[in-house]
PDB file of N, CA and C in Angstrom:
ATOM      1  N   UNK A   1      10.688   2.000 -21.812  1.00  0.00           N
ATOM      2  CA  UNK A   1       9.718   0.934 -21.611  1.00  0.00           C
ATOM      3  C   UNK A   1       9.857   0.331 -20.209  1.00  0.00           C
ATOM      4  N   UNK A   2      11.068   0.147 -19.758  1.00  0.00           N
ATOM      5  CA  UNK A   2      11.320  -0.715 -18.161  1.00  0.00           C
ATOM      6  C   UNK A   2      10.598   0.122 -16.825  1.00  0.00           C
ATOM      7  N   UNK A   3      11.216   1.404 -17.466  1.00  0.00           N
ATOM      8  CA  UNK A   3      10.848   2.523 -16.400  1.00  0.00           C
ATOM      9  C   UNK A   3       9.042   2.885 -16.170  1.00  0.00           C
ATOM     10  N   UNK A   4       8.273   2.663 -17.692  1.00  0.00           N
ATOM     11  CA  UNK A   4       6.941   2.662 -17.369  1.00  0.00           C
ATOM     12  C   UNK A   4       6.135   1.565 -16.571  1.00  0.00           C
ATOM     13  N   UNK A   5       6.692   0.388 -16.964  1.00  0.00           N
ATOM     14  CA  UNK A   5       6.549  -0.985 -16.283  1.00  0.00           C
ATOM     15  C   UNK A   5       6.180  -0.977 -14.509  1.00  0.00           C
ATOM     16  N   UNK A   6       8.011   0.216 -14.504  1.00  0.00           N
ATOM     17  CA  UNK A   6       8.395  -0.297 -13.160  1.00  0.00           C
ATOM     18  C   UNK A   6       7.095   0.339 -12.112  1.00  0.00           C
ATOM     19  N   UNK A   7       6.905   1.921 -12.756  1.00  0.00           N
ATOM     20  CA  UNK A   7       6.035   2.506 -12.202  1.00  0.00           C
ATOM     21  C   UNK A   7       4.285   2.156 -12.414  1.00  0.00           C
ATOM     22  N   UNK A   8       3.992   1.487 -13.429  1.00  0.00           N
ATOM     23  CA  UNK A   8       2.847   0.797 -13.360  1.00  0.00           C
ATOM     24  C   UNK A   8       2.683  -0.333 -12.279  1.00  0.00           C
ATOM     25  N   UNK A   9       3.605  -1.150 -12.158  1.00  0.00           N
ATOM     26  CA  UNK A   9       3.635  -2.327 -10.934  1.00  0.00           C
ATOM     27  C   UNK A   9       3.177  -1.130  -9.419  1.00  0.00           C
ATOM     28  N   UNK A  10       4.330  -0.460  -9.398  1.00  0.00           N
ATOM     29  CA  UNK A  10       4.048   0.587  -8.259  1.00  0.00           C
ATOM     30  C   UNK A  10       2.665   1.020  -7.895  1.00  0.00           C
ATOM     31  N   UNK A  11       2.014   1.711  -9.219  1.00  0.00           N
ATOM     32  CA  UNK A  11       0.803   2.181  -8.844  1.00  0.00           C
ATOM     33  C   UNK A  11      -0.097   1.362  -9.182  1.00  0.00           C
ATOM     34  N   UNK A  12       0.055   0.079  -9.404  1.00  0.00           N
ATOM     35  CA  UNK A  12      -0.714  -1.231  -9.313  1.00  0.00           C
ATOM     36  C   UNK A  12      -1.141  -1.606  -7.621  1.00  0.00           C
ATOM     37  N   UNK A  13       0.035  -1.741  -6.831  1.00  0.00           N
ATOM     38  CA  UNK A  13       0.295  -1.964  -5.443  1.00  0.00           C
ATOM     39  C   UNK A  13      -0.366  -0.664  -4.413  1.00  0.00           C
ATOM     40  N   UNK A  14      -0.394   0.980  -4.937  1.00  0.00           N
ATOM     41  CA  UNK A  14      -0.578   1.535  -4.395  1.00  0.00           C
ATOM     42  C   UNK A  14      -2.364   1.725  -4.548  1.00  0.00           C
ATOM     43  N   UNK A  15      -2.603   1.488  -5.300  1.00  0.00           N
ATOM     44  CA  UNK A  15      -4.330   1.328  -6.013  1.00  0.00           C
ATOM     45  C   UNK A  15      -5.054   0.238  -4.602  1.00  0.00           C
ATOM     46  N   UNK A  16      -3.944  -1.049  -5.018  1.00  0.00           N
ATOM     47  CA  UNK A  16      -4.731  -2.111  -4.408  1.00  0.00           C
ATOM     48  C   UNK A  16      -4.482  -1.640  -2.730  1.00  0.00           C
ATOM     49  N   UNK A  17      -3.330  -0.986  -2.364  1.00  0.00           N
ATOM     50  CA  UNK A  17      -3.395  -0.402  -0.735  1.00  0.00           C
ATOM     51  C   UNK A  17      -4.128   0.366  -0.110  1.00  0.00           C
ATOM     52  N   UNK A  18      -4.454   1.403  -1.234  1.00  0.00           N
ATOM     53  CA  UNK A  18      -5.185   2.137  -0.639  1.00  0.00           C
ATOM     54  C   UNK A  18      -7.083   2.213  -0.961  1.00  0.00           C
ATOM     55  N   UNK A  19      -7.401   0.744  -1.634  1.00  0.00           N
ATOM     56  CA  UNK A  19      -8.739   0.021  -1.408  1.00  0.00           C
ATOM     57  C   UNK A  19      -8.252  -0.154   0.012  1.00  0.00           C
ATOM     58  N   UNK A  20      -7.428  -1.484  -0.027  1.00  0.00           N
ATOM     59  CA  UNK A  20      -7.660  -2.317   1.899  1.00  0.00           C
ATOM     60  C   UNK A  20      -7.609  -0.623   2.865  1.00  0.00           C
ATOM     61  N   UNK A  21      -6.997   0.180   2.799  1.00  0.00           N
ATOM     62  CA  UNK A  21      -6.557   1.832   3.818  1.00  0.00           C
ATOM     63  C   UNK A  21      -8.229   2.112   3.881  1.00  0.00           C
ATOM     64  N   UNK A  22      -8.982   2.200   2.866  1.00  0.00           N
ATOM     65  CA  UNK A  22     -10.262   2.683   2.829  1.00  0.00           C
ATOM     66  C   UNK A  22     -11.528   2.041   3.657  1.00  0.00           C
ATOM     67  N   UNK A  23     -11.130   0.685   3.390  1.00  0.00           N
ATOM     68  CA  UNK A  23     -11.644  -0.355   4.271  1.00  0.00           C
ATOM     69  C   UNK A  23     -11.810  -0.135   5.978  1.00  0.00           C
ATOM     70  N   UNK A  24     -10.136  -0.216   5.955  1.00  0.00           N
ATOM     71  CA  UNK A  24      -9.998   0.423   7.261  1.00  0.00           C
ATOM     72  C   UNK A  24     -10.464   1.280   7.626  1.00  0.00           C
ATOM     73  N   UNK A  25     -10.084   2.328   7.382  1.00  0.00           N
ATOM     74  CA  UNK A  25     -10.460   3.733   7.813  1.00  0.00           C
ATOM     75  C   UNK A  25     -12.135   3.264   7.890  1.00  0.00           C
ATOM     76  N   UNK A  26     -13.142   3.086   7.393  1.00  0.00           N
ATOM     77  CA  UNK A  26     -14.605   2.898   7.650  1.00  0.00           C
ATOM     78  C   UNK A  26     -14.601   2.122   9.096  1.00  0.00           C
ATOM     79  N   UNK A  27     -14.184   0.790   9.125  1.00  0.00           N
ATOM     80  CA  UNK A  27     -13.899   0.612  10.004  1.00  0.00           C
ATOM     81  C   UNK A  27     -13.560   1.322  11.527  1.00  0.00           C
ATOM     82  N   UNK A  28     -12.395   1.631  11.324  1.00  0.00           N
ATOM     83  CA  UNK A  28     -12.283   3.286  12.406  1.00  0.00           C
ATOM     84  C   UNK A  28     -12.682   3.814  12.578  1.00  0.00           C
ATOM     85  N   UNK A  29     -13.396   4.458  11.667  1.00  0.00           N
ATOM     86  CA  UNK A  29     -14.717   5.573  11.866  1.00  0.00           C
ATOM     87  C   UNK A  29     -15.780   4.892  12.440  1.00  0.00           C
ATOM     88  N   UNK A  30     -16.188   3.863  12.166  1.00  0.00           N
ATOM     89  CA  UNK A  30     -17.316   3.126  13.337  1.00  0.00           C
ATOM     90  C   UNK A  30     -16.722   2.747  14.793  1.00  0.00           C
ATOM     91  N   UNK A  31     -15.749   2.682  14.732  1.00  0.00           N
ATOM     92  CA  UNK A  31     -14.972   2.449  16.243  1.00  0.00           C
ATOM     93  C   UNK A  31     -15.112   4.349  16.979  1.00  0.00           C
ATOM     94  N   UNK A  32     -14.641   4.878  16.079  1.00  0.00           N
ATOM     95  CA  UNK A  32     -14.819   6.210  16.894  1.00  0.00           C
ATOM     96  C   UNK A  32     -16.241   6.337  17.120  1.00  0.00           C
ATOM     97  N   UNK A  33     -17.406   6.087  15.732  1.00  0.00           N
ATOM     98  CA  UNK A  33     -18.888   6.666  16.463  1.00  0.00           C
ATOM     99  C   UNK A  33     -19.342   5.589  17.746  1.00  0.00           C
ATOM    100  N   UNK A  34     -18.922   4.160  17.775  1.00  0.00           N
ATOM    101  CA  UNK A  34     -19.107   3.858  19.339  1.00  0.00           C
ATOM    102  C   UNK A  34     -18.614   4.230  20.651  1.00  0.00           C
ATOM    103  N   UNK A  35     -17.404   5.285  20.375  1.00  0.00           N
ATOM    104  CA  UNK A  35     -16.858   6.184  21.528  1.00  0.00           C
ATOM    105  C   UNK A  35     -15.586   5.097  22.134  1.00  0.00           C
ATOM    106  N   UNK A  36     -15.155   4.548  21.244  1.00  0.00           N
ATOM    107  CA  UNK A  36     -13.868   3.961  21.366  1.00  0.00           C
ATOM    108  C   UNK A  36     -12.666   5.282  21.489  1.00  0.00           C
ATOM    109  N   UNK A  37     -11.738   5.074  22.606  1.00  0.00           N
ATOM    110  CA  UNK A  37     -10.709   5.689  23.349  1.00  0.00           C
ATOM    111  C   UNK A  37      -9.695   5.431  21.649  1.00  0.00           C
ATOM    112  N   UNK A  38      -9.456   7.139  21.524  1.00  0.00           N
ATOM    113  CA  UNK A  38      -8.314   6.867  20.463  1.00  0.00           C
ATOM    114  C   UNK A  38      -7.041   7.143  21.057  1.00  0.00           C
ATOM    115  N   UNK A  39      -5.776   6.234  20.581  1.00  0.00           N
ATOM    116  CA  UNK A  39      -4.443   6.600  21.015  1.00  0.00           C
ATOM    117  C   UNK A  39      -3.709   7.243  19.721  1.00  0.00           C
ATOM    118  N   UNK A  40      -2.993   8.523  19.563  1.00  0.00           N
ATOM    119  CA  UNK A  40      -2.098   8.958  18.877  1.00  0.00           C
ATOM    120  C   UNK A  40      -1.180   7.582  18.661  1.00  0.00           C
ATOM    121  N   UNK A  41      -0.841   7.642  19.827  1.00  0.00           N
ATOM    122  CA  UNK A  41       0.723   6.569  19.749  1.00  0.00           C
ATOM    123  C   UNK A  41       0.424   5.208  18.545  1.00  0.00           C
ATOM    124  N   UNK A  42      -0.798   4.839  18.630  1.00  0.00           N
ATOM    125  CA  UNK A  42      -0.800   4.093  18.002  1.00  0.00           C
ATOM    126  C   UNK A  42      -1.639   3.635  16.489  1.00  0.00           C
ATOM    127  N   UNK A  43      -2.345   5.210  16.601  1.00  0.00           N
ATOM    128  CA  UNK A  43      -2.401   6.132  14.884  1.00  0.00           C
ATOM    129  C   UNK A  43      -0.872   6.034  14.409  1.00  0.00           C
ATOM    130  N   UNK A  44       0.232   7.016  14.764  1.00  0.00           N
ATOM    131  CA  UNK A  44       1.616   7.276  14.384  1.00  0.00           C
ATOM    132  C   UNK A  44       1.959   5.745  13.942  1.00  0.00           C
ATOM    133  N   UNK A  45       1.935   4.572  15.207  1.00  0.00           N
ATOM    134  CA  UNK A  45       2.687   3.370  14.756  1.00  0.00           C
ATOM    135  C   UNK A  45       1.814   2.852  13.290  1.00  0.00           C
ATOM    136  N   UNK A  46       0.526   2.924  13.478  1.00  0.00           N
ATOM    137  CA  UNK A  46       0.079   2.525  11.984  1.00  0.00           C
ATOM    138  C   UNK A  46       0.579   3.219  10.780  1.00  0.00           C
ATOM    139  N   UNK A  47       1.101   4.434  10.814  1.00  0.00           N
ATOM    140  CA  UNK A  47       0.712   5.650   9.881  1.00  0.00           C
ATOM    141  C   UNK A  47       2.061   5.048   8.875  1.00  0.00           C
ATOM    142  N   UNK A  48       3.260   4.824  10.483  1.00  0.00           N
ATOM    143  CA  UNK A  48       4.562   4.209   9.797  1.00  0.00           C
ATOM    144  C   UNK A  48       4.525   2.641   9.310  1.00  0.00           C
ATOM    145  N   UNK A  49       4.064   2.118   9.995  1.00  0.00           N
ATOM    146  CA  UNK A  49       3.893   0.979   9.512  1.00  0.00           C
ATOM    147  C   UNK A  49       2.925   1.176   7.854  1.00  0.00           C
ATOM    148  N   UNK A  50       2.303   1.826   7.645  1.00  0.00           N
ATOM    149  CA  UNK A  50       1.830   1.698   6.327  1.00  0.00           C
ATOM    150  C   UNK A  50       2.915   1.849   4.931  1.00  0.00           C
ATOM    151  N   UNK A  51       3.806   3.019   5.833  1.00  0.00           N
ATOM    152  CA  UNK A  51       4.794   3.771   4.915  1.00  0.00           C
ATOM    153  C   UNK A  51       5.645   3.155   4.854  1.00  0.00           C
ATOM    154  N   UNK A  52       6.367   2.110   5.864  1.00  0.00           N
ATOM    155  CA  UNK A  52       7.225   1.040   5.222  1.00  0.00           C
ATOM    156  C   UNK A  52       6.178   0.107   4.052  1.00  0.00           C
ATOM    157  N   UNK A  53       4.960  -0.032   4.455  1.00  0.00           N
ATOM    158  CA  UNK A  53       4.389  -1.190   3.911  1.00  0.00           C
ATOM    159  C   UNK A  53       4.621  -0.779   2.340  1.00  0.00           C
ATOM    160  N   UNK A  54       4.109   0.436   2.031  1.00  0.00           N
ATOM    161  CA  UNK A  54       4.159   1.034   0.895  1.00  0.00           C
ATOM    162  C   UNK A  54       5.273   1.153  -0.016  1.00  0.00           C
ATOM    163  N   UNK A  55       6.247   1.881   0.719  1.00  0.00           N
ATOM    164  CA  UNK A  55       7.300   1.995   0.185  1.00  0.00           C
ATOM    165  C   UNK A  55       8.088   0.342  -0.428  1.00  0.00           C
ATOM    166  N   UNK A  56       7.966  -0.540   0.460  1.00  0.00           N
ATOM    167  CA  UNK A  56       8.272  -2.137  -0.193  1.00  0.00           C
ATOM    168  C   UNK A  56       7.746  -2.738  -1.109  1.00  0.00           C
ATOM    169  N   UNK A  57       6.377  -2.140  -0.860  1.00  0.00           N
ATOM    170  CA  UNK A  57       5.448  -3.027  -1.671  1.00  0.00           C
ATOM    171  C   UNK A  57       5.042  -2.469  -3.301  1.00  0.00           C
ATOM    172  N   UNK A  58       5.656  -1.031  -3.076  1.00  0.00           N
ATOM    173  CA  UNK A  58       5.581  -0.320  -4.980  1.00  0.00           C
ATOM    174  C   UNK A  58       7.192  -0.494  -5.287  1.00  0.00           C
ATOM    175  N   UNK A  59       8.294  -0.656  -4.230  1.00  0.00           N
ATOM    176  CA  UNK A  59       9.394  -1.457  -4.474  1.00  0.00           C
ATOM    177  C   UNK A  59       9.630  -2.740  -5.219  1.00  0.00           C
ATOM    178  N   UNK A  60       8.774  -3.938  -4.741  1.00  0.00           N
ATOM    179  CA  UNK A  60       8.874  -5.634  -4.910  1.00  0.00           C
ATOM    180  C   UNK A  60       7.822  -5.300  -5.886  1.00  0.00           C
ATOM    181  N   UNK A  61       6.661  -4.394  -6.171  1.00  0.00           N
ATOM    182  CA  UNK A  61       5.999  -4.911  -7.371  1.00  0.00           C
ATOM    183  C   UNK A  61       6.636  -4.315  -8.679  1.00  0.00           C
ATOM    184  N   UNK A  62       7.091  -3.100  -8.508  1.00  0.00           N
ATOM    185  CA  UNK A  62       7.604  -2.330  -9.595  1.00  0.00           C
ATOM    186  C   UNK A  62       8.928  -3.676 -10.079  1.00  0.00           C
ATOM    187  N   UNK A  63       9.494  -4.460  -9.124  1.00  0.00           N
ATOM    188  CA  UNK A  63      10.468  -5.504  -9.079  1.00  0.00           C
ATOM    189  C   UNK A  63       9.851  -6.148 -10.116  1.00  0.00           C
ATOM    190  N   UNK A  64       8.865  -6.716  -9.432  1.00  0.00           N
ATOM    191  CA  UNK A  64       8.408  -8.089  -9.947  1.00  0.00           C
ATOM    192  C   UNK A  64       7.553  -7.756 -11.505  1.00  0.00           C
ATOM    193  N   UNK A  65       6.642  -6.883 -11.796  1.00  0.00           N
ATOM    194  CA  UNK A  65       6.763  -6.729 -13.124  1.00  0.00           C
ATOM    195  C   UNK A  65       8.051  -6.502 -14.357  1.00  0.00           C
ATOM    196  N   UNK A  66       9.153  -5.966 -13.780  1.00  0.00           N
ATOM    197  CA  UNK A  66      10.436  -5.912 -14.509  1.00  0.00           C
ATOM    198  C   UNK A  66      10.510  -7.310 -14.721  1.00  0.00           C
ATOM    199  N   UNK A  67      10.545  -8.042 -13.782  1.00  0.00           N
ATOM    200  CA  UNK A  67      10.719  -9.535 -14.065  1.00  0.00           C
ATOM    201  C   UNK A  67      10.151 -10.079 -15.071  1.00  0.00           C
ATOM    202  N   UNK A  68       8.402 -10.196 -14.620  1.00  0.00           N
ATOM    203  CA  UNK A  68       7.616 -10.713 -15.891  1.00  0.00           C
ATOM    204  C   UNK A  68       7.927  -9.923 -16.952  1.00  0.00           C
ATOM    205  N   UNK A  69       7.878  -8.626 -17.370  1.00  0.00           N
ATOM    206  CA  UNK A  69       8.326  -8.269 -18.646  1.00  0.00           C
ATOM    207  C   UNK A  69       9.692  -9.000 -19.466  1.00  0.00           C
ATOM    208  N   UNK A  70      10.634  -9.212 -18.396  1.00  0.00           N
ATOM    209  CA  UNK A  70      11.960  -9.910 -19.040  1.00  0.00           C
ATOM    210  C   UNK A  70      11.991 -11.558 -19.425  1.00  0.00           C
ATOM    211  N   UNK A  71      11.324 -11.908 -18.636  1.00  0.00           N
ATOM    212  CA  UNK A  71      10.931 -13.596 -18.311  1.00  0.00           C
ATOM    213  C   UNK A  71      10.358 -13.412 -19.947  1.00  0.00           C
ATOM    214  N   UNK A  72       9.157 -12.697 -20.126  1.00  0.00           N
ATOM    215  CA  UNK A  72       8.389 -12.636 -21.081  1.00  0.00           C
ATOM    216  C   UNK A  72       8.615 -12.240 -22.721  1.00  0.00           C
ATOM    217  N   UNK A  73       9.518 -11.679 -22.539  1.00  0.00           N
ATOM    218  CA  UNK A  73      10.259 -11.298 -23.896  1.00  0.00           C
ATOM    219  C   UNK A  73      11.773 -11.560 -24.243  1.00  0.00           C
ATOM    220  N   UNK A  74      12.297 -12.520 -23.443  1.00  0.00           N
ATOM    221  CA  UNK A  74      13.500 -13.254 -23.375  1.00  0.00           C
ATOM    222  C   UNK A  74      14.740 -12.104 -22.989  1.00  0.00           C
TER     223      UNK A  74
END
């Protein structure tokens, strides 16, 4: 039961990330059809920066539902 929890919080967090990623990306894609200058360097820094974001954030939620489940059933 903890272990389904933990991974539901996870793919709770990864659902809601990769709505806002989708967002973006449209975004971007209208920056490229106005002929906006793309930098690798700073595709890569986003790409990692997402992958910490991710990795913490199906971390602290998979967390934080363990919590409410325990809070919740004493």
């Amino acid at each position: 039961m903890n272990g389904e929890i933990f991974i539901l919080g996870g793919i709770t967090f990864i659902v809601a990330f990769t709505l806002f990623k989708v967002s973006a990306f449209i975004l971007f894609k209208h920056e490229l059809e106005a002929g906006k200058k793309v930098l690798w360097s700073h595709l890569f820094k986003v790409f990692f920066t997402d992958l910490l974001i991710l990795i913490l954030g199906v971390l602290g939620t998979g967390i934080l539902f363990m919590t409410l489940l325990k809070i919740a059933h004493g």
